[in-house]
C-alpha atoms as a PDB file:
ATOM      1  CA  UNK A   1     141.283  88.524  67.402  1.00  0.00           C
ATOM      2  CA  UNK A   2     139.342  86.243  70.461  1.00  0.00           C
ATOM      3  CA  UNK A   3     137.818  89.847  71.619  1.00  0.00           C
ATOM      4  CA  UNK A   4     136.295  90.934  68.427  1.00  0.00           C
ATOM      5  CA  UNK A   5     134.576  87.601  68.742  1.00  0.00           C
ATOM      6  CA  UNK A   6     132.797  88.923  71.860  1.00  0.00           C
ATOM      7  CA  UNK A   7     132.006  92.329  70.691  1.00  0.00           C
ATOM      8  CA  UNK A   8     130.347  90.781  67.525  1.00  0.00           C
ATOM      9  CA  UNK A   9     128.099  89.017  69.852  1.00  0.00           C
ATOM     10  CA  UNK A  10     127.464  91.879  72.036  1.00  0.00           C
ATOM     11  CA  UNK A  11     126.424  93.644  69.206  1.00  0.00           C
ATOM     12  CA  UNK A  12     124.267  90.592  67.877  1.00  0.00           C
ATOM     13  CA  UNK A  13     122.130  91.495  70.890  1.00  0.00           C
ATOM     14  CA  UNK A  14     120.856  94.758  69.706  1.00  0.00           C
ATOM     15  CA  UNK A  15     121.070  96.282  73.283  1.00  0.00           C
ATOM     16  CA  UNK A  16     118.665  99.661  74.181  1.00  0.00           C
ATOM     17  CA  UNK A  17     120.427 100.262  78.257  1.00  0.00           C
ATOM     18  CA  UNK A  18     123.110 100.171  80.339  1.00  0.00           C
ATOM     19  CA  UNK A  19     121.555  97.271  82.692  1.00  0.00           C
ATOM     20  CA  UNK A  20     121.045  95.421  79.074  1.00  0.00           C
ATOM     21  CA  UNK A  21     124.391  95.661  77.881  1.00  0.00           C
ATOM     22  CA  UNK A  22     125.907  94.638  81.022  1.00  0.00           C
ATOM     23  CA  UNK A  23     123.431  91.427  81.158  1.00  0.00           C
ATOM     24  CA  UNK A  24     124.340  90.678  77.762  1.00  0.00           C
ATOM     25  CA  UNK A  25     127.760  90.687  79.269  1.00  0.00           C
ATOM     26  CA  UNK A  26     127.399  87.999  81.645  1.00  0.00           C
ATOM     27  CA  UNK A  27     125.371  86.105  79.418  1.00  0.00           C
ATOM     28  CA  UNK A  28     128.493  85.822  76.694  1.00  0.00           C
ATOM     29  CA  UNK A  29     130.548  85.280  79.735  1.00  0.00           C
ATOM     30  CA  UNK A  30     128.831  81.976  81.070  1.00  0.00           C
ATOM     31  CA  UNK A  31     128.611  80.567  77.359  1.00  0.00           C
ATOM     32  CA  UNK A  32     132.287  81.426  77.707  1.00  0.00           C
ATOM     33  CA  UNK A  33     132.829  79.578  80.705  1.00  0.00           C
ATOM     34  CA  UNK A  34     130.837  76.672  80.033  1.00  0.00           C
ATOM     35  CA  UNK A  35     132.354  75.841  76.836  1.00  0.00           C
ATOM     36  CA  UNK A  36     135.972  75.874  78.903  1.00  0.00           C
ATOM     37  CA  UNK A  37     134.590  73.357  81.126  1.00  0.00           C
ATOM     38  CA  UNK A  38     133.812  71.546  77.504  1.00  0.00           C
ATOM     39  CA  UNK A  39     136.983  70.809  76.779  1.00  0.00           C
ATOM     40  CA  UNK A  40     137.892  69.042  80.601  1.00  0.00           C
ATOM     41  CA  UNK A  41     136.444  65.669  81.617  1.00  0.00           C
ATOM     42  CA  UNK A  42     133.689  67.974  83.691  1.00  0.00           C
ATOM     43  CA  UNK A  43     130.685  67.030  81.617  1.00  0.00           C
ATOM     44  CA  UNK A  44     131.122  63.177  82.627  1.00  0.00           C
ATOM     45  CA  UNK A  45     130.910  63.865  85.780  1.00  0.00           C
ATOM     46  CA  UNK A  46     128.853  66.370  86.369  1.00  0.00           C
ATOM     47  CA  UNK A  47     125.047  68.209  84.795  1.00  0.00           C
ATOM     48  CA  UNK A  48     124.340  71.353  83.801  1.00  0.00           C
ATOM     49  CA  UNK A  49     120.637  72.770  85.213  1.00  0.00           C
ATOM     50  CA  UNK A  50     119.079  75.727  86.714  1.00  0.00           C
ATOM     51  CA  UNK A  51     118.264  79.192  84.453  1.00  0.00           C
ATOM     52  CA  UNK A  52     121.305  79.840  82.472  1.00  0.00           C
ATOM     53  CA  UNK A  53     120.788  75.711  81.326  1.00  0.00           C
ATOM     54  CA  UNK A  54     117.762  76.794  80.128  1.00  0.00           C
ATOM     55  CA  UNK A  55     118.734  79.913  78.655  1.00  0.00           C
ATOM     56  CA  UNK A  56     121.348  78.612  76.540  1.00  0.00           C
ATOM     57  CA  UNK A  57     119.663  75.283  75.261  1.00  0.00           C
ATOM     58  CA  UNK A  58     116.073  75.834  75.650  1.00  0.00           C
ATOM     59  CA  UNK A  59     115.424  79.361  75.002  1.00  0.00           C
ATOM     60  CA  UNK A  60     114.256  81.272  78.146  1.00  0.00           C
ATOM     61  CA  UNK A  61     114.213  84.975  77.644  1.00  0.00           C
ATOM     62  CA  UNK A  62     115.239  85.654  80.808  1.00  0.00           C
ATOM     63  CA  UNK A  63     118.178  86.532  82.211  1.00  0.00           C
ATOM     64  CA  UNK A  64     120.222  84.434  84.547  1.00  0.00           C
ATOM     65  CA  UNK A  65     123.513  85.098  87.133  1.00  0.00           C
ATOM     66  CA  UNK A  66     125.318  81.977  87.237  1.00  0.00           C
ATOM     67  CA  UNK A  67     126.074  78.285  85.997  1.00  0.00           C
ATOM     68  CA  UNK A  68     124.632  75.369  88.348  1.00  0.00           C
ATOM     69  CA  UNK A  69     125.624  71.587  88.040  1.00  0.00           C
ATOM     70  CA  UNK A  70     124.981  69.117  89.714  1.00  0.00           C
ATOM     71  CA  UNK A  71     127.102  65.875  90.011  1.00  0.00           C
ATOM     72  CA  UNK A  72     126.160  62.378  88.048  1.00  0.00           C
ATOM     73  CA  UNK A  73     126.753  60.788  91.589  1.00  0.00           C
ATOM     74  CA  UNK A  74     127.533  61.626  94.768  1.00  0.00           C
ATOM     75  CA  UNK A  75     131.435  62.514  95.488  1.00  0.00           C
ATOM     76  CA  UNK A  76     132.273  63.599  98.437  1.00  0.00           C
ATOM     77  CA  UNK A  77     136.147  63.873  96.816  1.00  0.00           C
ATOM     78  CA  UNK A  78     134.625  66.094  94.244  1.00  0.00           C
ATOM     79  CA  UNK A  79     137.476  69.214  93.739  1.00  0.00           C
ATOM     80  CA  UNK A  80     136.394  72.352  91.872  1.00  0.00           C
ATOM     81  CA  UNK A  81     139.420  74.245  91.576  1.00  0.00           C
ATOM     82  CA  UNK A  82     141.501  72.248  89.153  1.00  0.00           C
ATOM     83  CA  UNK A  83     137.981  73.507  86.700  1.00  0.00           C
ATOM     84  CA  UNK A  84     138.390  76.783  87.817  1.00  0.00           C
ATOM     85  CA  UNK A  85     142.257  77.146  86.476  1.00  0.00           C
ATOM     86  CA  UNK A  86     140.644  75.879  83.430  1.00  0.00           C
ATOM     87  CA  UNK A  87     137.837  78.720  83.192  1.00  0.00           C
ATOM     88  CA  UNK A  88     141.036  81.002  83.902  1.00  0.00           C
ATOM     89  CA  UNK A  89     143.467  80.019  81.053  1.00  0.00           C
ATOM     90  CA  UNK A  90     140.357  79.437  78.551  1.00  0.00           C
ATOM     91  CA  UNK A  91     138.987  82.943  79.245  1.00  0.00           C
ATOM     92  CA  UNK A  92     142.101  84.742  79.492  1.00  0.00           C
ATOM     93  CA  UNK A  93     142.309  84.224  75.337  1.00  0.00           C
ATOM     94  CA  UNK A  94     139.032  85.999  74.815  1.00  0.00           C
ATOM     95  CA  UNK A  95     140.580  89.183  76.940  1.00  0.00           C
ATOM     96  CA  UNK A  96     139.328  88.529  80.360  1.00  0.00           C
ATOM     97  CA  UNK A  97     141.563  88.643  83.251  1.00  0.00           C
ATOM     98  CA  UNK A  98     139.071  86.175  85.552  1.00  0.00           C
ATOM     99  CA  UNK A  99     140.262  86.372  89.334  1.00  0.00           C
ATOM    100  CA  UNK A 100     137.904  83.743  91.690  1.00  0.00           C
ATOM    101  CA  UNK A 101     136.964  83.940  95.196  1.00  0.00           C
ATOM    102  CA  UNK A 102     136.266  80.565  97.177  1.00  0.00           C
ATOM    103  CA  UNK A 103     133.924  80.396 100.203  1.00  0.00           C
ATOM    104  CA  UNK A 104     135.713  79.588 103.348  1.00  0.00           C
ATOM    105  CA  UNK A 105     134.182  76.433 103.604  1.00  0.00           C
ATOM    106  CA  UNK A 106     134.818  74.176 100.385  1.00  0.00           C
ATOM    107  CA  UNK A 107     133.998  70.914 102.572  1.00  0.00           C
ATOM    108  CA  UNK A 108     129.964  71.347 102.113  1.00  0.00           C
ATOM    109  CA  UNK A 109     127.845  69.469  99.607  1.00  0.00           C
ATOM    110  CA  UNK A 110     127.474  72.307  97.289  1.00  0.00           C
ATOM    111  CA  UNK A 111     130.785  73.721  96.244  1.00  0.00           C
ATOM    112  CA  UNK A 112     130.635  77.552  95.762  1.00  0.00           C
ATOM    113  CA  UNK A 113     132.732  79.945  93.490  1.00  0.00           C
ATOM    114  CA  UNK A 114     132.703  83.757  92.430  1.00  0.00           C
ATOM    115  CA  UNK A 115     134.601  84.638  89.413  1.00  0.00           C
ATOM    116  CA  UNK A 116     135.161  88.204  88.626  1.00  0.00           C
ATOM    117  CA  UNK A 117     136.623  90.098  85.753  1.00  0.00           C
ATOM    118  CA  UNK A 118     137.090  93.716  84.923  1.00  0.00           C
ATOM    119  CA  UNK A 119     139.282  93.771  81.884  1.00  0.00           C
ATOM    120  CA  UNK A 120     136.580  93.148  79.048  1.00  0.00           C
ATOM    121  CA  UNK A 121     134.492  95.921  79.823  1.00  0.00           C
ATOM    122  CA  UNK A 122     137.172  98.511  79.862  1.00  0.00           C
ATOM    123  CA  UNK A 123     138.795  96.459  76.260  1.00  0.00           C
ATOM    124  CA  UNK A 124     135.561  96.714  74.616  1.00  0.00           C
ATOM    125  CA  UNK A 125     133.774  99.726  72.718  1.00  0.00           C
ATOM    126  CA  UNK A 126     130.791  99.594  74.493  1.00  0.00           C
ATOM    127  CA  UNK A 127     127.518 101.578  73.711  1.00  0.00           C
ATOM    128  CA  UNK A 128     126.500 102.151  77.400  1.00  0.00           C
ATOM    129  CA  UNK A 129     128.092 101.071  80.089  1.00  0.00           C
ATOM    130  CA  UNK A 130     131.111 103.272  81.618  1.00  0.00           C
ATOM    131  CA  UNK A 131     129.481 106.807  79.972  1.00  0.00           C
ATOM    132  CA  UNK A 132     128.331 107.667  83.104  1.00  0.00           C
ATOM    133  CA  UNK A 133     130.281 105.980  85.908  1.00  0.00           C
ATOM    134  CA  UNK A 134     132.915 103.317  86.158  1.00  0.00           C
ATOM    135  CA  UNK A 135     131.395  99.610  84.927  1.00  0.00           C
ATOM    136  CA  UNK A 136     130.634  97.368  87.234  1.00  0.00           C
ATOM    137  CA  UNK A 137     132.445  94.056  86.862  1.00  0.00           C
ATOM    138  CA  UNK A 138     131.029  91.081  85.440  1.00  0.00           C
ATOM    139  CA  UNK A 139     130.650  88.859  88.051  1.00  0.00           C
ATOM    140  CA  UNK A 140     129.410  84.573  87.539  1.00  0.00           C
ATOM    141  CA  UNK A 141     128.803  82.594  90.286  1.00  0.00           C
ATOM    142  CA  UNK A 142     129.522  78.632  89.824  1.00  0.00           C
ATOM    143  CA  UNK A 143     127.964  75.929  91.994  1.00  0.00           C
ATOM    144  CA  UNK A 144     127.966  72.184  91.509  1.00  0.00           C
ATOM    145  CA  UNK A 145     126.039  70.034  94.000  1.00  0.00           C
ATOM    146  CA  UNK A 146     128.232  67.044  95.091  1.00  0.00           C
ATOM    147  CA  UNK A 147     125.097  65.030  97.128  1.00  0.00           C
ATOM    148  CA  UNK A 148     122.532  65.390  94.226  1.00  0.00           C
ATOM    149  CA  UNK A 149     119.155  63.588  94.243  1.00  0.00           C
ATOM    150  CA  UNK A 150     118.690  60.478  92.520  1.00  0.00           C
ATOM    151  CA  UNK A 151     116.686  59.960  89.523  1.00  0.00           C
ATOM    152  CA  UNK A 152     117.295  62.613  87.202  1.00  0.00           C
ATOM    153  CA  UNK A 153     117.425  62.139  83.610  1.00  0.00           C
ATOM    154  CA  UNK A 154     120.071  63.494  81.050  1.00  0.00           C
ATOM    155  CA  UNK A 155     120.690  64.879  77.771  1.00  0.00           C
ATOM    156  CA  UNK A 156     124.170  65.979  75.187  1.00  0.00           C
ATOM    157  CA  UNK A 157     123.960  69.160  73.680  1.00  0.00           C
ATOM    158  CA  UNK A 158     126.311  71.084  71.877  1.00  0.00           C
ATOM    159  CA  UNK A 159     127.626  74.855  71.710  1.00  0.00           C
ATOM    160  CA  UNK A 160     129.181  76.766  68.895  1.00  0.00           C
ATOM    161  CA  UNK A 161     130.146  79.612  70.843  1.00  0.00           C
ATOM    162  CA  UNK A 162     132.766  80.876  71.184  1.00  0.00           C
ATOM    163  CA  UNK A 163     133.986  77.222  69.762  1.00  0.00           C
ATOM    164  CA  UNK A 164     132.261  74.006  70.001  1.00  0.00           C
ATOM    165  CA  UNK A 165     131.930  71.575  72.475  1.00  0.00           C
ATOM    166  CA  UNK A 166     129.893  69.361  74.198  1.00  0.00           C
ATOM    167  CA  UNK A 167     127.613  69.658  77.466  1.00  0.00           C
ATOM    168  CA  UNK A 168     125.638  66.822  79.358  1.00  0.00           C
ATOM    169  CA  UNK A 169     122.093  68.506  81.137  1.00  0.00           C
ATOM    170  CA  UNK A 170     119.463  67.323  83.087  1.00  0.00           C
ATOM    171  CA  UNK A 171     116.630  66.277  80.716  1.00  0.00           C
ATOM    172  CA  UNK A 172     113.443  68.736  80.914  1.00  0.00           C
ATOM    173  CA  UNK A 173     111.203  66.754  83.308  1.00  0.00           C
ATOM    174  CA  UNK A 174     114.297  66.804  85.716  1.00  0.00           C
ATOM    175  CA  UNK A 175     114.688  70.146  85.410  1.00  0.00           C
ATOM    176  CA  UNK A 176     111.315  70.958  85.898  1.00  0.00           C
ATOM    177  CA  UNK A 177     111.126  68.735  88.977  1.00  0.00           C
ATOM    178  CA  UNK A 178     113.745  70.617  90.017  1.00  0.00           C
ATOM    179  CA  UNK A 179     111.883  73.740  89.654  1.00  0.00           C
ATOM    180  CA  UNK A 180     109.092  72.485  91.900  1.00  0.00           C
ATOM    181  CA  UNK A 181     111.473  71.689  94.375  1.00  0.00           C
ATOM    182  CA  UNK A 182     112.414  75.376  94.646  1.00  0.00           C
ATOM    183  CA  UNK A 183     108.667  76.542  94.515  1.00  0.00           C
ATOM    184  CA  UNK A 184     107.488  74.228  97.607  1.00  0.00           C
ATOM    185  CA  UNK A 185     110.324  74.668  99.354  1.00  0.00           C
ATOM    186  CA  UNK A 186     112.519  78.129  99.359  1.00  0.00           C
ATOM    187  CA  UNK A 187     111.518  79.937 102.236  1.00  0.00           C
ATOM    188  CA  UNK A 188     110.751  83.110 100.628  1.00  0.00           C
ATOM    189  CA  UNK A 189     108.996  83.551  96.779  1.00  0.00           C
ATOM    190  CA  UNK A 190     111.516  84.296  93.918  1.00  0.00           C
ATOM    191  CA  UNK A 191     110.341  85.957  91.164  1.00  0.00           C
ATOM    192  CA  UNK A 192     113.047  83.999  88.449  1.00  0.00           C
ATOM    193  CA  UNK A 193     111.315  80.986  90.025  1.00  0.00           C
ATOM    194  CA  UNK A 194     108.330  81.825  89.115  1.00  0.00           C
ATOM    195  CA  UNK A 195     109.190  83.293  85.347  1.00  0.00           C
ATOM    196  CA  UNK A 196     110.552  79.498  85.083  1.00  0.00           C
ATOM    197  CA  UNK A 197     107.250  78.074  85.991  1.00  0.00           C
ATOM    198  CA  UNK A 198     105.714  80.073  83.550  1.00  0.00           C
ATOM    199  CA  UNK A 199     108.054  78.658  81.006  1.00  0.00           C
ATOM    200  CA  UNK A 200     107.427  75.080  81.891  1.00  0.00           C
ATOM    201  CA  UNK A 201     103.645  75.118  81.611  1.00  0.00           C
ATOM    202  CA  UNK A 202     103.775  76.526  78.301  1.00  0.00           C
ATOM    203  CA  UNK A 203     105.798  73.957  77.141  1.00  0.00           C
ATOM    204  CA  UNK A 204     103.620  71.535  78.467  1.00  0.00           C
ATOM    205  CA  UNK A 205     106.172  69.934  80.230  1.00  0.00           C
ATOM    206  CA  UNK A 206     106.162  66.809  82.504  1.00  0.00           C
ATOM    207  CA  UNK A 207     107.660  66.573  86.065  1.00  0.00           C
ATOM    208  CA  UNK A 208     110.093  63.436  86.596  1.00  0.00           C
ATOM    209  CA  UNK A 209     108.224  63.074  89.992  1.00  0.00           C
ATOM    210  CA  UNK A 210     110.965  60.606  90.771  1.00  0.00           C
ATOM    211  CA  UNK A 211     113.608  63.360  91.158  1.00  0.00           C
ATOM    212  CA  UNK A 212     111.571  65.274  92.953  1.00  0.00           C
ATOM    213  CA  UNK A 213     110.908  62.752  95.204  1.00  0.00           C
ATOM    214  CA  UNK A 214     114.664  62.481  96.342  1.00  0.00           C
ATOM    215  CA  UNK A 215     114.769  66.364  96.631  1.00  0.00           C
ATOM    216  CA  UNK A 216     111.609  66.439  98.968  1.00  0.00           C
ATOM    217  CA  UNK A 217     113.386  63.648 100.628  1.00  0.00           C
ATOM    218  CA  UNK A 218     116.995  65.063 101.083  1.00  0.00           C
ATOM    219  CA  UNK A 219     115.666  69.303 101.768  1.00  0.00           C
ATOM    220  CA  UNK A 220     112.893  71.018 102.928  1.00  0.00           C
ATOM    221  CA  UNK A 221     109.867  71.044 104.876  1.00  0.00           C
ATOM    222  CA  UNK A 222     109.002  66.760 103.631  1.00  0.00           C
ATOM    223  CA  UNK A 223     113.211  65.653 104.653  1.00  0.00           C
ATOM    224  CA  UNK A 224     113.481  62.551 105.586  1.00  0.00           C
ATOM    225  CA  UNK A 225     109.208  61.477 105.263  1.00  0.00           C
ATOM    226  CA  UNK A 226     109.991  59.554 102.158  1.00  0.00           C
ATOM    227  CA  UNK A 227     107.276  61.034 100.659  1.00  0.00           C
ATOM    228  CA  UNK A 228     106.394  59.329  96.597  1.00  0.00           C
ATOM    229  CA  UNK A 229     104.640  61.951  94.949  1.00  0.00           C
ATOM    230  CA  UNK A 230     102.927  62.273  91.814  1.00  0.00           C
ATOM    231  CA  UNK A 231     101.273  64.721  89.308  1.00  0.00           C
ATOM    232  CA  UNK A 232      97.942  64.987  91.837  1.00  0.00           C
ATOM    233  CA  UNK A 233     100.208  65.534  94.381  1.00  0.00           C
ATOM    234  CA  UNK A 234     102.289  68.602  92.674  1.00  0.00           C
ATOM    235  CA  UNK A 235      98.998  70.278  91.463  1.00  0.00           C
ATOM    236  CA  UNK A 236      97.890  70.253  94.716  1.00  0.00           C
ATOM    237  CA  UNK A 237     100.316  71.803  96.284  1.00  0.00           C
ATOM    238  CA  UNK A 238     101.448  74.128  93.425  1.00  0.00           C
ATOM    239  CA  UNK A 239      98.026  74.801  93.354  1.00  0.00           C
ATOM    240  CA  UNK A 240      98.215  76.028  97.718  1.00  0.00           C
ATOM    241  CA  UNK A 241     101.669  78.075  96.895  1.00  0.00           C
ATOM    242  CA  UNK A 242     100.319  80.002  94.621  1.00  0.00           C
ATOM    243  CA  UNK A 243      96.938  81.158  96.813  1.00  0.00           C
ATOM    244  CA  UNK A 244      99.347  81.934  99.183  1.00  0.00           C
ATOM    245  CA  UNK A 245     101.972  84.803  97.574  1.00  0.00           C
ATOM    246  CA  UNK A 246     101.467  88.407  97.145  1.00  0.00           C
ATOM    247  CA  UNK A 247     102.030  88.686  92.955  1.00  0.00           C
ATOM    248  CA  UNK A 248     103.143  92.335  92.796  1.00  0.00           C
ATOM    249  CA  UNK A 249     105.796  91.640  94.908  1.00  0.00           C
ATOM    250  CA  UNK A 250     106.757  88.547  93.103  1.00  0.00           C
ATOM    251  CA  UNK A 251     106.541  91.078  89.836  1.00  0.00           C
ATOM    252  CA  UNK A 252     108.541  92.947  91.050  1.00  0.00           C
ATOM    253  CA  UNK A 253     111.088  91.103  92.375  1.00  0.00           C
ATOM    254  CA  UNK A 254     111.994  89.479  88.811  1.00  0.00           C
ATOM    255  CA  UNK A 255     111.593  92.594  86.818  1.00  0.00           C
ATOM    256  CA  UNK A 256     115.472  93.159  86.832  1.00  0.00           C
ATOM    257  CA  UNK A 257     115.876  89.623  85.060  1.00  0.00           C
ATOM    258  CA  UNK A 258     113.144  90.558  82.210  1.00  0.00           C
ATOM    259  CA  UNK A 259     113.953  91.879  79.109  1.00  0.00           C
ATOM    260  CA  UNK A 260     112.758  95.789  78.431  1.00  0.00           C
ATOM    261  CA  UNK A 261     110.228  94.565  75.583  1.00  0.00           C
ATOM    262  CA  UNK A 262     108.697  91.764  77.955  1.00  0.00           C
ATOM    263  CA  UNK A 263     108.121  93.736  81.269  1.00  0.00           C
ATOM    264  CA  UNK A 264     104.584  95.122  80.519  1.00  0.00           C
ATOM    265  CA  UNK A 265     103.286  91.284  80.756  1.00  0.00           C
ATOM    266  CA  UNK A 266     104.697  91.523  84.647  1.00  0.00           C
ATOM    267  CA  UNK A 267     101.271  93.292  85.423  1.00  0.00           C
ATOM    268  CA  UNK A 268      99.093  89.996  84.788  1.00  0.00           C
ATOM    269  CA  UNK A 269     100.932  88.402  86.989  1.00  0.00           C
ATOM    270  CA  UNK A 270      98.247  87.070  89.563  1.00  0.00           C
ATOM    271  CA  UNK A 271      97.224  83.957  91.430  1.00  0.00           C
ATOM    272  CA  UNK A 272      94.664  83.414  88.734  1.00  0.00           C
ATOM    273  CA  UNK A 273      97.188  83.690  85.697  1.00  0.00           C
ATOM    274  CA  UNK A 274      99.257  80.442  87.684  1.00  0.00           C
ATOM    275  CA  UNK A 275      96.401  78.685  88.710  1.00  0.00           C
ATOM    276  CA  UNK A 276      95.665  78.415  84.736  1.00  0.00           C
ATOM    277  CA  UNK A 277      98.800  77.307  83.971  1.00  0.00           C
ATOM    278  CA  UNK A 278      98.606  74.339  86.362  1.00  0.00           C
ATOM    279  CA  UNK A 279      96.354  72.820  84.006  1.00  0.00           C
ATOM    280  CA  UNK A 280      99.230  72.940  81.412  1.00  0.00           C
ATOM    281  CA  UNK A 281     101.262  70.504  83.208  1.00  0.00           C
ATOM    282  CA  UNK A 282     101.773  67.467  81.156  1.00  0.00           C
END
């Protein structure tokens, strides 16, 4: 019964290729996933942020390769594998078989997880995948920062799929400020991070220049300054980044996370295109 309930989704998704089919995989996979961690005490203890957040609840059309959280507080004692059984048991109703692999070093701030399954793909009539070759599994990675930044803001939503239940998020100026975070200060230019900031201008969002703040202050090329900035300050800088990439290769290097349909915008991609949508910022 559970795995007709993901093959009527699949097929909601109307997909036109292999890499489609196996995205829309992953993508009922994490909705899955984070509706198990639903029904534990996770959500009051920890946020949901990042791409797939904004997938699921706001509507990016993009897609995304794993579930990020980030705690409420800082908890060193934090334990992610008593949430991982839970993934496990919930999943295994839907016809996955979900096997995880842990990093050697659970002790760091951000705790790490890979979890894997094989079984749905080969359980489902699929349309493309395995016609040619052997499906690849469907792999989700799962990360929850236990040191987070102060000063983000939250939100409840709610899924109906595959059941419902509840999820606690950063609000959208903390995610956003998030966002920024990555754009100033990953040491190489991501293409999904970019898509995102796209996103965020045309909703005319607002950065919670608080949060970022605290992530300036705890990573990156500002740690430790105790730097206060403020809208001026993150046009400014937004404003340098974005003189400085090369935006074919940024193109290119999200055009595996864009939808068939959407890739011909990929070629206006340009320092001029972002430098417009500064002025978007709320």
């Amino acid at each position: 019964m559970s795995i007709q309930v993901i093959g009527e989704k699949l097929r909601a998704y109307a997909c036109r290729s292999q890499r489609e089919e196996h995205q829309a995989l992953r993508e009922i996979t994490q909705e899955v996933m984070l509706a198990a961690l639903g029904r534990t005490d996770f959500f009051s203890r920890a946020l949901f942020h990042g791409g797939t957040c904004l997938r699921i609840f706001h509507g990016l059309n993009r897609f995304s390769e794993g579930l990020d959280f980030m705690l409420n507080r800082p908890d060193p004692a934090f334990q992610l594998d008593p949430y991982l059984e839970t993934i496990r048991s919930e999943c295994l109703a839907y016809g996955y078989r979900v096997e995880s692999a842990r990093p050697q070093s659970p002790a760091k701030t951000v705790h790490k997880a890979m979890l894997k399954d094989s079984a749905l793909i080969r359980n489902l009539r699929l349309r493309y995948l395995g016609r040619d070759s052997r499906p690849a599994a469907i792999k989700i990675k799962i990360e929850v920062d236990t040191r987070p930044p102060a000063g983000s803001g939250h939100e409840i939503r709610y899924l109906d799929f595959p059941f419902v239940s509840m999820a606690a998020l950063q609000d959208l100026p903390g995610l956003f400020a998030g966002k920024v975070h990555s754009l100033l200060c990953r040491p190489y230019a991501k293409g999904r991070d970019w898509y995102d900031f796209l996103w965020y201008t045309a909703q005319r969002a607002t950065i919670k220049t608080s949060f970022l703040s605290a992530a300036l202050d705890q990573q990156g090329p500002w740690k430790g300054k105790g730097l206060q900035v403020d809208r001026e300050w993150c046009l400014r800088e937004l404003a340098y980044k974005i003189t400085q990439l090369d935006w074919p290769a940024v193109a290119e290097d999200v055009r595996p996370f864009v939808r068939e349909h959407e890739q011909p915008s990929l070629k206006l991609w340009s320092r001029d295109l972002f430098l417009k949508q500064l002025e978007k910022i709320g």
